[in-house]
C-alpha atoms as a PDB file:
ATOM      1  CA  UNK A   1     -15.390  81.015  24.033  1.00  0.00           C
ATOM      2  CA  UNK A   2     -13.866  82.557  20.888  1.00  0.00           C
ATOM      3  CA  UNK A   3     -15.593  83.954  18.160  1.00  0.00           C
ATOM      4  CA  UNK A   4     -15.133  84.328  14.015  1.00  0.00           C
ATOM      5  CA  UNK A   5     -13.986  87.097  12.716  1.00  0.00           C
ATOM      6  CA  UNK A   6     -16.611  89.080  10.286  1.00  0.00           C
ATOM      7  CA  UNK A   7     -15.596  88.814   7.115  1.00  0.00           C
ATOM      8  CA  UNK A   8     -14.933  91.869   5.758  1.00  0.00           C
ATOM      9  CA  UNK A   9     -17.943  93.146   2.875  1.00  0.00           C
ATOM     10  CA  UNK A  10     -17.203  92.290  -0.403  1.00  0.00           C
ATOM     11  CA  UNK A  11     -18.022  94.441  -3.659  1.00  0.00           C
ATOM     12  CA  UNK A  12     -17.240  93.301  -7.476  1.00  0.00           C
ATOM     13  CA  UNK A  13     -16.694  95.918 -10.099  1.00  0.00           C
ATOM     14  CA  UNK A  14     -18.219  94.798 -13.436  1.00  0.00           C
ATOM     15  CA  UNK A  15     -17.090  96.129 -15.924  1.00  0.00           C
ATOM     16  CA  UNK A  16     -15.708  95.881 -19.910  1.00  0.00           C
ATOM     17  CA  UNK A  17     -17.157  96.221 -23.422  1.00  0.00           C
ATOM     18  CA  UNK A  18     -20.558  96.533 -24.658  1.00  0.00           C
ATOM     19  CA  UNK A  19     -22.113  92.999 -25.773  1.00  0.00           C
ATOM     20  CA  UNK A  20     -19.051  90.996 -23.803  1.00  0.00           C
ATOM     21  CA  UNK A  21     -21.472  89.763 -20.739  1.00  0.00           C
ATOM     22  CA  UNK A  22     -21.409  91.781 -18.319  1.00  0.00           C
ATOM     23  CA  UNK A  23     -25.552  91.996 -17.895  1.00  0.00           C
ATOM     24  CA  UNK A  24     -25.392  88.064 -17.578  1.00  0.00           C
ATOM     25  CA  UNK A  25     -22.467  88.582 -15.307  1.00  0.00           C
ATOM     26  CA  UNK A  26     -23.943  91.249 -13.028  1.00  0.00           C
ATOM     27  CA  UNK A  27     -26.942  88.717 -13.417  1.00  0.00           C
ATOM     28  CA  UNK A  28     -25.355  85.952 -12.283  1.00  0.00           C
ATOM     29  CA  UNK A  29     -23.865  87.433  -8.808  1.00  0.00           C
ATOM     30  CA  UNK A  30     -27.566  88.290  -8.366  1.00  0.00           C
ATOM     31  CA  UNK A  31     -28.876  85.141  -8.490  1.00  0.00           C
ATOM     32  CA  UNK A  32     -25.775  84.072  -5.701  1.00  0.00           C
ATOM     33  CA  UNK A  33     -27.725  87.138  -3.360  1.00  0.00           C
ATOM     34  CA  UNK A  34     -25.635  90.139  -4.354  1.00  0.00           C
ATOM     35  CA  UNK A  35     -26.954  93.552  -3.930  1.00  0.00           C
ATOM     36  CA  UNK A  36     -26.485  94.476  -7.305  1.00  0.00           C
ATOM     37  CA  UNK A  37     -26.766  97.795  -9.105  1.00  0.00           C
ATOM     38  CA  UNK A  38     -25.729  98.630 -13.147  1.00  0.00           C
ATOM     39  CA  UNK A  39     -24.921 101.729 -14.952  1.00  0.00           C
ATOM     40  CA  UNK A  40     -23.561 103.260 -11.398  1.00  0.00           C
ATOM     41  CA  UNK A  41     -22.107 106.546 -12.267  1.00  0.00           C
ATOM     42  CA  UNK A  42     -18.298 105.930 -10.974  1.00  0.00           C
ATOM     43  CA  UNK A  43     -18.282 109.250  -9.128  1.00  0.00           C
ATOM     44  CA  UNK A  44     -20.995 107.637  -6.864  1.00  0.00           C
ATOM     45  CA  UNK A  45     -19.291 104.584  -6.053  1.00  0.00           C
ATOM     46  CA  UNK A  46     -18.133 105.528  -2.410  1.00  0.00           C
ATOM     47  CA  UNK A  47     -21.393 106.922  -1.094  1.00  0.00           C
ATOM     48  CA  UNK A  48     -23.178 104.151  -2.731  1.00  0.00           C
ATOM     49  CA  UNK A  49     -20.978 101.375  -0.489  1.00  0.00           C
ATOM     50  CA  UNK A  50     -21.521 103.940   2.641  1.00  0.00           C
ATOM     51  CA  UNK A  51     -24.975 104.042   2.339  1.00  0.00           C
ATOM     52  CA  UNK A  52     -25.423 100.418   1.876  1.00  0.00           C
ATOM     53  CA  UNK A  53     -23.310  99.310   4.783  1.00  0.00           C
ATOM     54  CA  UNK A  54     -24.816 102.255   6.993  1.00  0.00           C
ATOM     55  CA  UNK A  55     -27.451 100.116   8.183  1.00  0.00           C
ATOM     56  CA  UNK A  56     -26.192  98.550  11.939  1.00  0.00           C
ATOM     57  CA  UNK A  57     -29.409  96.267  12.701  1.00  0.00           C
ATOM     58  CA  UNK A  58     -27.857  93.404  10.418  1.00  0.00           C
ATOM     59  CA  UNK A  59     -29.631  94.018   7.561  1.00  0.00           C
ATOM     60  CA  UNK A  60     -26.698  95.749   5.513  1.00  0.00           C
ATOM     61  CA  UNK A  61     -25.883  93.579   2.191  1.00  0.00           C
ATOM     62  CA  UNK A  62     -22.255  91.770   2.833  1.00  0.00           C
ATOM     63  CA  UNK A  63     -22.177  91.153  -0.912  1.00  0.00           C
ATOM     64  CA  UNK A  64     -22.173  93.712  -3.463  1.00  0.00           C
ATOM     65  CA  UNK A  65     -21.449  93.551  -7.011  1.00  0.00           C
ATOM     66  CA  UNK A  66     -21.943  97.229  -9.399  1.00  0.00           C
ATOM     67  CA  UNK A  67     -21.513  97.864 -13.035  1.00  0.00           C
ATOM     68  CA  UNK A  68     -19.640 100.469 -14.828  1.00  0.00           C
ATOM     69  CA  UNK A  69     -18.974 101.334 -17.136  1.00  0.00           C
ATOM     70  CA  UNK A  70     -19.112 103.899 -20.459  1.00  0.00           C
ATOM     71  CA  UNK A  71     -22.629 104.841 -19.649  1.00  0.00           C
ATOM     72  CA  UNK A  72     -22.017 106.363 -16.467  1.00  0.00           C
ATOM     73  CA  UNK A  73     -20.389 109.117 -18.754  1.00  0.00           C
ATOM     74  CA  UNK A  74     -17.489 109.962 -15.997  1.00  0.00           C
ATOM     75  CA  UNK A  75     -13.947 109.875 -16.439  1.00  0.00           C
ATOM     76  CA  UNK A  76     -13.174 106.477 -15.976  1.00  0.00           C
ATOM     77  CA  UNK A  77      -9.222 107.034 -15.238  1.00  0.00           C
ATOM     78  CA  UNK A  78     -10.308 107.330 -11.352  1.00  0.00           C
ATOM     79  CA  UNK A  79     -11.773 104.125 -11.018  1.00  0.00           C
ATOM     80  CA  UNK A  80      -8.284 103.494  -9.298  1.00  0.00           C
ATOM     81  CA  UNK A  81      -8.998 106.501  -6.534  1.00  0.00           C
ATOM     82  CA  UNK A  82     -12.922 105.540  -5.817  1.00  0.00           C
ATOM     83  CA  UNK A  83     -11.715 102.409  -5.471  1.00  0.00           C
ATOM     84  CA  UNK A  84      -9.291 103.479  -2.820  1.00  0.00           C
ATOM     85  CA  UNK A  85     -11.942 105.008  -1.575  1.00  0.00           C
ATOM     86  CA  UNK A  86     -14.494 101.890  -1.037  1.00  0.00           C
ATOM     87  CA  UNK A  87     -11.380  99.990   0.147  1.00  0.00           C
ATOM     88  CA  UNK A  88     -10.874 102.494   3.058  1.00  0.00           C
ATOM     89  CA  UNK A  89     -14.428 101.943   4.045  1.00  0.00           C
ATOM     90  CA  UNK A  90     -13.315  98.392   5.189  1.00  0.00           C
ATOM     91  CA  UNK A  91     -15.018  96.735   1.813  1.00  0.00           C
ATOM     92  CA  UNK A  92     -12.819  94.177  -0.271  1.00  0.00           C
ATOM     93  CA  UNK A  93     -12.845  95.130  -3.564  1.00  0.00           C
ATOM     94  CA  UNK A  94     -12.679  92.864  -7.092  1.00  0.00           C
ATOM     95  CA  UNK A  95     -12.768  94.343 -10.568  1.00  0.00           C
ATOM     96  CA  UNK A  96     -13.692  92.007 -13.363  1.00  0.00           C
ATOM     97  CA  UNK A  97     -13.779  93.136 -16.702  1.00  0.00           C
ATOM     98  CA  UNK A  98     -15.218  91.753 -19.703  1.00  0.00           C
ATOM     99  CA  UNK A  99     -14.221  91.860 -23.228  1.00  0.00           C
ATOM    100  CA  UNK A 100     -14.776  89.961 -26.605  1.00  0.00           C
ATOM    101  CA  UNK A 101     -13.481  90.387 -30.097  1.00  0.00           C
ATOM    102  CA  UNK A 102     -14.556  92.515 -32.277  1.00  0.00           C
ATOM    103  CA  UNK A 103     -16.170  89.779 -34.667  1.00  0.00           C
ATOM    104  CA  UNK A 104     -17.922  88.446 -31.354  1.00  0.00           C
ATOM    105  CA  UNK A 105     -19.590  91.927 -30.587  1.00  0.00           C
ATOM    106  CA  UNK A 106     -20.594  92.379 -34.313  1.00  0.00           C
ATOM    107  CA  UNK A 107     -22.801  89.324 -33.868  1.00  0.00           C
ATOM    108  CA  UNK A 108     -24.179  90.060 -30.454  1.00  0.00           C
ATOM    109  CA  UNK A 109     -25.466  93.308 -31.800  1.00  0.00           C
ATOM    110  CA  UNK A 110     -26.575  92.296 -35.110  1.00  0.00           C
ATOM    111  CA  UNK A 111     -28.526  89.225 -33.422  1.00  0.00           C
ATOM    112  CA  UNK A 112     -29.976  91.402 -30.646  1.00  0.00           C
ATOM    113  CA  UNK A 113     -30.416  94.297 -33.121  1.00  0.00           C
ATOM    114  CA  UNK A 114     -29.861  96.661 -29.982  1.00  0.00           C
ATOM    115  CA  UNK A 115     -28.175  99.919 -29.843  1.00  0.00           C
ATOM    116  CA  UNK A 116     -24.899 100.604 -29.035  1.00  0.00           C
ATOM    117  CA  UNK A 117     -24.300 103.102 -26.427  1.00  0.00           C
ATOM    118  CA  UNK A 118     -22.150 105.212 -28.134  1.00  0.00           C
ATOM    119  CA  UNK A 119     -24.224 105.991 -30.928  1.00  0.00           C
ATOM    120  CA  UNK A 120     -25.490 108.959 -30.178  1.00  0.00           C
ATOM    121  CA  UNK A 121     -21.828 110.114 -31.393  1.00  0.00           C
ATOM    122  CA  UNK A 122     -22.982 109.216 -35.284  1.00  0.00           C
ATOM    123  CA  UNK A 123     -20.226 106.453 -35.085  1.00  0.00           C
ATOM    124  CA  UNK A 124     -20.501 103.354 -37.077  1.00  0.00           C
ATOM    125  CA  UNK A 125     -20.630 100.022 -35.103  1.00  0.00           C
ATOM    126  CA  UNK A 126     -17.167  99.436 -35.241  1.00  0.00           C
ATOM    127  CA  UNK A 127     -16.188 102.786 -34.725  1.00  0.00           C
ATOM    128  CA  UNK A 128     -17.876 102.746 -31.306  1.00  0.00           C
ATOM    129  CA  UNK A 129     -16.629  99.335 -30.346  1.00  0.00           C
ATOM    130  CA  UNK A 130     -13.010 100.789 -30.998  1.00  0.00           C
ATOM    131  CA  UNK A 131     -13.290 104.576 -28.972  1.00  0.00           C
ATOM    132  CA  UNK A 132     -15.579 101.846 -26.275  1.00  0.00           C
ATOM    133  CA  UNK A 133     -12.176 100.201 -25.986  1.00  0.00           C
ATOM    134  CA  UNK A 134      -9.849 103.232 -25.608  1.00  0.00           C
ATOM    135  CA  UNK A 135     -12.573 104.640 -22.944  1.00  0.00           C
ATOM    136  CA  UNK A 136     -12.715 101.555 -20.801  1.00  0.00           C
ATOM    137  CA  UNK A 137      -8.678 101.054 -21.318  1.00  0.00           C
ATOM    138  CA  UNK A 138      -8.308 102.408 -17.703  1.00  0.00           C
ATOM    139  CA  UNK A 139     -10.828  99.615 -16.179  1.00  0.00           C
ATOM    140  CA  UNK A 140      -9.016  97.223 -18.003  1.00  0.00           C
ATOM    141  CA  UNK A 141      -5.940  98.152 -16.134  1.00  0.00           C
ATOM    142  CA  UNK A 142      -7.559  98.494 -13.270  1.00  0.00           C
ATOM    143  CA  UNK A 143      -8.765  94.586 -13.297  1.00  0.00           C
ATOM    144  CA  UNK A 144      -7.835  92.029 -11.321  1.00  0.00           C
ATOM    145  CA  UNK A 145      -9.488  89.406 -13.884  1.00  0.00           C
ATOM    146  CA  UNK A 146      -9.554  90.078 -17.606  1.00  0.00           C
ATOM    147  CA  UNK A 147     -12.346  87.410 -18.760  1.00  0.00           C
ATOM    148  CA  UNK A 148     -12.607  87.206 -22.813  1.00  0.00           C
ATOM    149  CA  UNK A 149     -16.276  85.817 -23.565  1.00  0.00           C
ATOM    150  CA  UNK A 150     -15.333  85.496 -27.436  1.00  0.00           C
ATOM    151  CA  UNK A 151     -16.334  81.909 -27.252  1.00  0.00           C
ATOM    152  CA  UNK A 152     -18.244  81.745 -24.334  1.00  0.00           C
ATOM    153  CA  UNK A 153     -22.283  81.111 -24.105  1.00  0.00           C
ATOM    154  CA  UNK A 154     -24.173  82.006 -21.728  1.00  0.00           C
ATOM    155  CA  UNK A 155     -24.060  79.171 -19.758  1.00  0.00           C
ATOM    156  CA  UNK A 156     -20.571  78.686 -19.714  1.00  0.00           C
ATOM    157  CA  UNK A 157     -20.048  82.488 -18.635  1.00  0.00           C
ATOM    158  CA  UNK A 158     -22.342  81.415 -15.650  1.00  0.00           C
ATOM    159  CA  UNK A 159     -20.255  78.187 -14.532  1.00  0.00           C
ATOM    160  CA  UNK A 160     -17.254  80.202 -14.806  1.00  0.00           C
ATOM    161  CA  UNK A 161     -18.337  83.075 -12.714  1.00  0.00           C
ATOM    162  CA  UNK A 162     -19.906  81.028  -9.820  1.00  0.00           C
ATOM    163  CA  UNK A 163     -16.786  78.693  -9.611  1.00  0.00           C
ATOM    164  CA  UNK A 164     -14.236  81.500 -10.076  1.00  0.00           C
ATOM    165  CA  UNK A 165     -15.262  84.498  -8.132  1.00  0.00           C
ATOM    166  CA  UNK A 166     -19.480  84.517  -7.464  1.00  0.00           C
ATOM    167  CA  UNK A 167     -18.264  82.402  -4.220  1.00  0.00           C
ATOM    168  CA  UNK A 168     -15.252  83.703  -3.194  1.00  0.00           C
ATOM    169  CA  UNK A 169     -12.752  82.227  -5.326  1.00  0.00           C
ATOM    170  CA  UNK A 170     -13.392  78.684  -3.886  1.00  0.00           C
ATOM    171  CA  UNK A 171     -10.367  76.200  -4.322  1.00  0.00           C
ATOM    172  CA  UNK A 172     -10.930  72.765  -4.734  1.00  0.00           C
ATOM    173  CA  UNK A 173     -13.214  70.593  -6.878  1.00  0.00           C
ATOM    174  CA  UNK A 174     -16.481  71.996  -7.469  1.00  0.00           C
ATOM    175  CA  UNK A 175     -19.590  70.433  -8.901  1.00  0.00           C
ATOM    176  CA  UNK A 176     -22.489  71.913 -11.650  1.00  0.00           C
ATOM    177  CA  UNK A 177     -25.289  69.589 -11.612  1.00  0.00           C
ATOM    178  CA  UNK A 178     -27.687  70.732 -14.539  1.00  0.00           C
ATOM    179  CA  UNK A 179     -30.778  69.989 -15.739  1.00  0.00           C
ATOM    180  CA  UNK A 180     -32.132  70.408 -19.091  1.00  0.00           C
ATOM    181  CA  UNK A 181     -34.168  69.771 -22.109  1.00  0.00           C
ATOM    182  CA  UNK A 182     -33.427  67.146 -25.187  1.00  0.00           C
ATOM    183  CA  UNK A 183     -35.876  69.584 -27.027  1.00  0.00           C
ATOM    184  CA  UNK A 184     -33.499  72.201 -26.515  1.00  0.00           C
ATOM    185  CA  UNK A 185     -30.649  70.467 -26.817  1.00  0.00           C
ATOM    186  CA  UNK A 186     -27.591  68.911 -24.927  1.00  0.00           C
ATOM    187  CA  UNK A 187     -25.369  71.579 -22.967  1.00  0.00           C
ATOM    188  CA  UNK A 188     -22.387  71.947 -24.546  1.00  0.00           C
ATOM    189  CA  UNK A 189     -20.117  72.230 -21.952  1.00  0.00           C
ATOM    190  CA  UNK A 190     -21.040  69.229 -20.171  1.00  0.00           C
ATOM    191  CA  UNK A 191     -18.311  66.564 -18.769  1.00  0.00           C
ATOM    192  CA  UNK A 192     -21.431  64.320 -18.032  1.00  0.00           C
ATOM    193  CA  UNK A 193     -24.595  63.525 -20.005  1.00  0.00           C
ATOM    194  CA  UNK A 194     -27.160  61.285 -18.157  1.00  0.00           C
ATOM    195  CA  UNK A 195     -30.519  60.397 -19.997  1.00  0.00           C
ATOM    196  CA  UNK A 196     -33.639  60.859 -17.866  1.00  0.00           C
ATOM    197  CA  UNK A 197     -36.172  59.436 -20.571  1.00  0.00           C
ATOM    198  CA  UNK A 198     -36.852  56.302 -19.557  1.00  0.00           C
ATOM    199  CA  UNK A 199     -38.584  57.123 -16.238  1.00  0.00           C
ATOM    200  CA  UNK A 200     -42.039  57.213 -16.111  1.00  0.00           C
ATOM    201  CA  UNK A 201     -43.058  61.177 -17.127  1.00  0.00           C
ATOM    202  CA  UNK A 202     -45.400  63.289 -14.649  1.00  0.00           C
ATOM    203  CA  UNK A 203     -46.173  65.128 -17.853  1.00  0.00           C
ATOM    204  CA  UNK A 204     -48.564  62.612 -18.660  1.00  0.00           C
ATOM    205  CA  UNK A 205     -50.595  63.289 -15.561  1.00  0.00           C
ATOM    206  CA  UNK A 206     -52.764  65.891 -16.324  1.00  0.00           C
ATOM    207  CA  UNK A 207     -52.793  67.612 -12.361  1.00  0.00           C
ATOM    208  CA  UNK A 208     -48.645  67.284 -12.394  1.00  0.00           C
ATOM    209  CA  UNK A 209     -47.956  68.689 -16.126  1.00  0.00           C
ATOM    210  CA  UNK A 210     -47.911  72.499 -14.906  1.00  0.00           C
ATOM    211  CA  UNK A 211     -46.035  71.474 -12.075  1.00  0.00           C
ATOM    212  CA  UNK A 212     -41.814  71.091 -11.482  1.00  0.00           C
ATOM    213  CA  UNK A 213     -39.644  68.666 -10.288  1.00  0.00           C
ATOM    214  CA  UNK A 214     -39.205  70.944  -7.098  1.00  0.00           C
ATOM    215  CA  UNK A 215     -42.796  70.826  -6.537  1.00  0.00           C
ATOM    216  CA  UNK A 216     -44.127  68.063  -3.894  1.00  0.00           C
ATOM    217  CA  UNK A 217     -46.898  66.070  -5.790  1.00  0.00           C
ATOM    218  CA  UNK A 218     -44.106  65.561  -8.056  1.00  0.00           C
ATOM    219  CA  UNK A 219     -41.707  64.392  -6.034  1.00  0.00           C
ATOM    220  CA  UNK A 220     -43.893  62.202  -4.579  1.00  0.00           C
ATOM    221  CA  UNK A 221     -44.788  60.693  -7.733  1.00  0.00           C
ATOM    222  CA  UNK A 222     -41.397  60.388  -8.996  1.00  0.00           C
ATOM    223  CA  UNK A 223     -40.102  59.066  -5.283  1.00  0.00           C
ATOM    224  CA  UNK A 224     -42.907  55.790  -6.120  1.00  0.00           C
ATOM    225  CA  UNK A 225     -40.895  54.929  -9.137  1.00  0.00           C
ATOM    226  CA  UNK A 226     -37.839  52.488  -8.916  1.00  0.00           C
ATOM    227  CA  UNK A 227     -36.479  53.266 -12.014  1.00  0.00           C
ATOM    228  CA  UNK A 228     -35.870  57.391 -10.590  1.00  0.00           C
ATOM    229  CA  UNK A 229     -34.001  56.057  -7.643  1.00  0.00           C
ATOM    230  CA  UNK A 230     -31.706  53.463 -10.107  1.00  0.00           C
ATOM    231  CA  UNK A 231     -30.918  56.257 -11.744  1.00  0.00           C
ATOM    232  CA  UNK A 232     -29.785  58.589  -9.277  1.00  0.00           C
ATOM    233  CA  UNK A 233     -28.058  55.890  -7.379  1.00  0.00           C
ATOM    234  CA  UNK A 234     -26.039  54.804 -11.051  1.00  0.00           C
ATOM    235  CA  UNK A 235     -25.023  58.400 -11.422  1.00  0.00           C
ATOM    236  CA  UNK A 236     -24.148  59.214  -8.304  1.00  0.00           C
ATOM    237  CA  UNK A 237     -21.810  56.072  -8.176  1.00  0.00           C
ATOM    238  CA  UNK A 238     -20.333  57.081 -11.359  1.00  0.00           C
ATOM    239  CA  UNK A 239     -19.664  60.730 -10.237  1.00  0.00           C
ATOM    240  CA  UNK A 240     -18.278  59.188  -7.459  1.00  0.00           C
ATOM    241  CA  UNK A 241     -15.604  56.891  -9.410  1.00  0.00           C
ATOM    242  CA  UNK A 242     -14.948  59.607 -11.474  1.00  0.00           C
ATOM    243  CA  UNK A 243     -14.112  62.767  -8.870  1.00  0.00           C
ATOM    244  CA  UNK A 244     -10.667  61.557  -7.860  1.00  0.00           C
ATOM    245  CA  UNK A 245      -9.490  61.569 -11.244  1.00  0.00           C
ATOM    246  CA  UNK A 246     -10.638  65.271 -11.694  1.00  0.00           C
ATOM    247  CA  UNK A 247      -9.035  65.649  -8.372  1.00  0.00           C
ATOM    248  CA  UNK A 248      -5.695  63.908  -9.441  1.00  0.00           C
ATOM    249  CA  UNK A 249      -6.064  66.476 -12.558  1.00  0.00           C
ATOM    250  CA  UNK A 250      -6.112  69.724 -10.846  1.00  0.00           C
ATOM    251  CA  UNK A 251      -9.617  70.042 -12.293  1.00  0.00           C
ATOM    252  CA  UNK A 252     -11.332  73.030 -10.868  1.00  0.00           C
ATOM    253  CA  UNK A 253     -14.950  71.790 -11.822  1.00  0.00           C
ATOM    254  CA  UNK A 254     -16.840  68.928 -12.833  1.00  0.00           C
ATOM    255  CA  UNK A 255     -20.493  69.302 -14.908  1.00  0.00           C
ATOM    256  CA  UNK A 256     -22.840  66.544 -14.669  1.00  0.00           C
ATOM    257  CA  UNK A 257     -25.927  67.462 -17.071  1.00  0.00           C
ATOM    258  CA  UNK A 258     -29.115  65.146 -16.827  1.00  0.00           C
ATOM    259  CA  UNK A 259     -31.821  65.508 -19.760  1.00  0.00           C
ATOM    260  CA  UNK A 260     -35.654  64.037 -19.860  1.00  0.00           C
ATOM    261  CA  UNK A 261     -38.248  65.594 -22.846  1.00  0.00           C
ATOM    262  CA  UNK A 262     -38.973  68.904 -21.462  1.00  0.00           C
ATOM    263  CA  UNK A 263     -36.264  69.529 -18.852  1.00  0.00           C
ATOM    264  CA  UNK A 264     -38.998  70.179 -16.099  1.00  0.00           C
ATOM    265  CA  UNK A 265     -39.949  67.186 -14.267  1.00  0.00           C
ATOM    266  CA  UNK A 266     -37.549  64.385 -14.216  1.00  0.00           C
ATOM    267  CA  UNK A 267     -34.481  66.012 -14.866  1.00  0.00           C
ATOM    268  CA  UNK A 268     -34.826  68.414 -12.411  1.00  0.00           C
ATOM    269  CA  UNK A 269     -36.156  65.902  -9.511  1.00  0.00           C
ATOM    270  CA  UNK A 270     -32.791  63.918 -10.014  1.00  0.00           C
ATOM    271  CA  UNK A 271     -30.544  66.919 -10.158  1.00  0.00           C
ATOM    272  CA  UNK A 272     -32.123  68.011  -6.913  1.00  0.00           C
ATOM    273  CA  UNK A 273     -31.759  64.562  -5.316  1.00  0.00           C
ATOM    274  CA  UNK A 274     -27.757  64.677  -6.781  1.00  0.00           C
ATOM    275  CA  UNK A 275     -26.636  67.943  -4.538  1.00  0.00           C
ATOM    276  CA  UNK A 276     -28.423  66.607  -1.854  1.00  0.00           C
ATOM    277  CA  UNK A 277     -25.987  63.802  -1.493  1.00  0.00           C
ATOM    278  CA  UNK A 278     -22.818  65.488  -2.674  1.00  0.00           C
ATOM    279  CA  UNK A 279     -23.315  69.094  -0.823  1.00  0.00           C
ATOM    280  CA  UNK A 280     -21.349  69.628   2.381  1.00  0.00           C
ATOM    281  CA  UNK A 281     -18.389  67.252   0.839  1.00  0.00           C
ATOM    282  CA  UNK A 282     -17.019  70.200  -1.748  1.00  0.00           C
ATOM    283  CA  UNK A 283     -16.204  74.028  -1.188  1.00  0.00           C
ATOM    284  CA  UNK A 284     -19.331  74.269  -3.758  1.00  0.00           C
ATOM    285  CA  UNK A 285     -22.354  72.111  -5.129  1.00  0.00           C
ATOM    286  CA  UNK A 286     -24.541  74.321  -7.216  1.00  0.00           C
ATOM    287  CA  UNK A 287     -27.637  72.825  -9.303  1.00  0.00           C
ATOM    288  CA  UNK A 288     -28.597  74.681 -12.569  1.00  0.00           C
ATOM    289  CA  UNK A 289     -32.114  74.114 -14.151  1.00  0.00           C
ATOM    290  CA  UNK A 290     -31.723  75.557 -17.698  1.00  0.00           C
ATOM    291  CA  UNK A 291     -35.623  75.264 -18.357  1.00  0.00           C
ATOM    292  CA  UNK A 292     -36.633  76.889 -15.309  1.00  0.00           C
ATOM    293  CA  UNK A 293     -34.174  79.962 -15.855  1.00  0.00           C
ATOM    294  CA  UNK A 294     -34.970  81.545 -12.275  1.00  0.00           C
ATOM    295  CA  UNK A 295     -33.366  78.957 -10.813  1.00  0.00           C
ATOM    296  CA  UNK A 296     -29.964  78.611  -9.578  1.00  0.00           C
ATOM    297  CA  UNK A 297     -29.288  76.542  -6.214  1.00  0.00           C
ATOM    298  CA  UNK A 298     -25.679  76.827  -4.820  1.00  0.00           C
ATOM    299  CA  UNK A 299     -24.544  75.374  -1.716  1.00  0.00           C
ATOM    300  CA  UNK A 300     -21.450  76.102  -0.175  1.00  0.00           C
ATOM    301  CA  UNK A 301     -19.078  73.671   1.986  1.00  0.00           C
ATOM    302  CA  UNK A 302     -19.888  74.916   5.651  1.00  0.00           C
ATOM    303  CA  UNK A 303     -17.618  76.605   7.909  1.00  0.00           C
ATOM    304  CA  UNK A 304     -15.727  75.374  10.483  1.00  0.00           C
ATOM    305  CA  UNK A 305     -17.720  75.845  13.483  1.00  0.00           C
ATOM    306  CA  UNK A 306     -15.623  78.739  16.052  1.00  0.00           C
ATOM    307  CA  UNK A 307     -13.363  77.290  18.333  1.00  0.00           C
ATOM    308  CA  UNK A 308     -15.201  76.374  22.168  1.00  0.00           C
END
């Protein structure tokens, strides 16, 4: 009987400008069960993958994602020798580096009204952004991705992270189911808007209005009405009518968004319901429930079993 091969451990440098994403990036590989760690000082890097991958009971992290960048206060130039470094360890290493233009950072900062960290150098705001650029020039180099979040939001940054490099750079057609709230409004980068509304809402029972659409007595509740099966049954025969034509496109993802009121109950039931039936047929299914922010489900095309 053969066996597979371990994949080797894998460990994504974040890095790039101030205000250009990288928190929600560093984030994001979180949420896919990275061992994560920001603001590592560079010089650390190798000891830090040693240490992690020390452990031989099975318990050492296979994925690993760091940021760094200018706070780590090191000369950034060797990011090209630590890297080596982690490399020779047996780890397979991805930089990614963020950046946005200049007018995008401006606005970050003066909507966040946080501090950039250069300014303990008495620069101006746009002075730092600038010597920020010339100190993170050699990362930039160093990058085998260059992402520019100028006009990305937040959820967009997300979708593209998970699709291009959260799971491994899957190829093929991948699907973003999301829930959300009409309160809130529609997601933006939908392909797919489905409207949840006219199903009967748990809100209105007082024992299932603190509850979720994940939670049983809701499900159950939901499960009793015909209309919530319709739906799902519509949708997921549209989606289905609709994927070879991505397909035929060279489309790399599809995102099918379904709203009710509050984005909590409905919504969230059906989008659950939705990756049950498509997981397993794509290298990845991942459900996103904007109103319950903790929340991101992926599921990944299984494996080929090993050969018998």
């Amino acid at each position: 009987m053969s066996t597979a091969t371990p994949t080797a451990p894998t460990l994504i440098i974040v890095s790039g400008l101030s205000g250009s994403g990288k928190s929600v990036a560093l984030k994001t590989f979180e949420d896919q069960d990275y061992y994560c760690s920001d603001n590592l000082p560079i010089q650390l890097l190798p000891d830090f993958v040693r240490s992690l991958l020390a452990n031989h009971d099975g318990s050492a992290p296979r994925r690993l994602a760091v940021g760094i960048d200018v706070r780590g206060q090191a000369d950034l130039s060797q990011l090209g020798n630590w890297r080596q470094l982690a490399t020779d360890a047996g780890v397979e290493v991805k930089v990614l580096f963020f950046e946005a233009s200049d007018e995008a950072v401006l606005k970050r900062y003066a909507d966040t009204r946080r501090r950039h960290p250069l300014s303990q150098l008495r620069l101006s705001l746009p002075e730092a952004i600038a010597r920020e650029r010339e100190l993170t020039a050699p990362l930039r180099r160093e990058a085998d991705a260059v992402i520019d979040t100028s006009h990305l939001n937040v959820h967009q940054l997300r979708r593209r992270i998970i699709t291009e490099f959260a799971m491994g750079h899957a190829t093929g057609l991948s699907l973003l189911f999301e829930s959300f709230a009409y309160k809130r409004g529609v997601p933006a980068e939908a392909d797919f808007v489905f409207d949840a509304r006219s199903i009967p809402n748990p809100y209105w029972e007082p024992t299932l209005r603190k509850l979720t659409g994940r939670d049983a007595e809701v499900v159950k509740f939901l499960e009793s009405q015909e209309a919530a099966g319709r739906l799902i049954e519509d949708i997921a025969r549209f989606i289905d009518a609709r994927i070879p034509e991505y397909q035929a496109s060279n489309r790399g993802y599809l995102t099918v968004a379904v709203g009710c009121t509050g984005g909590q109950h409905r919504s969230v039931y059906i989008v659950d319901r939705l990756i049950e039936r498509f997981a397993g047929r794509f290298q990845l299914v991942s459900a996103r429930h904007s109103a319950l922010p903790s929340i991101m489900q992926v599921l990944q095309k299984p494996a080929a079993a090993a050969a018998s």
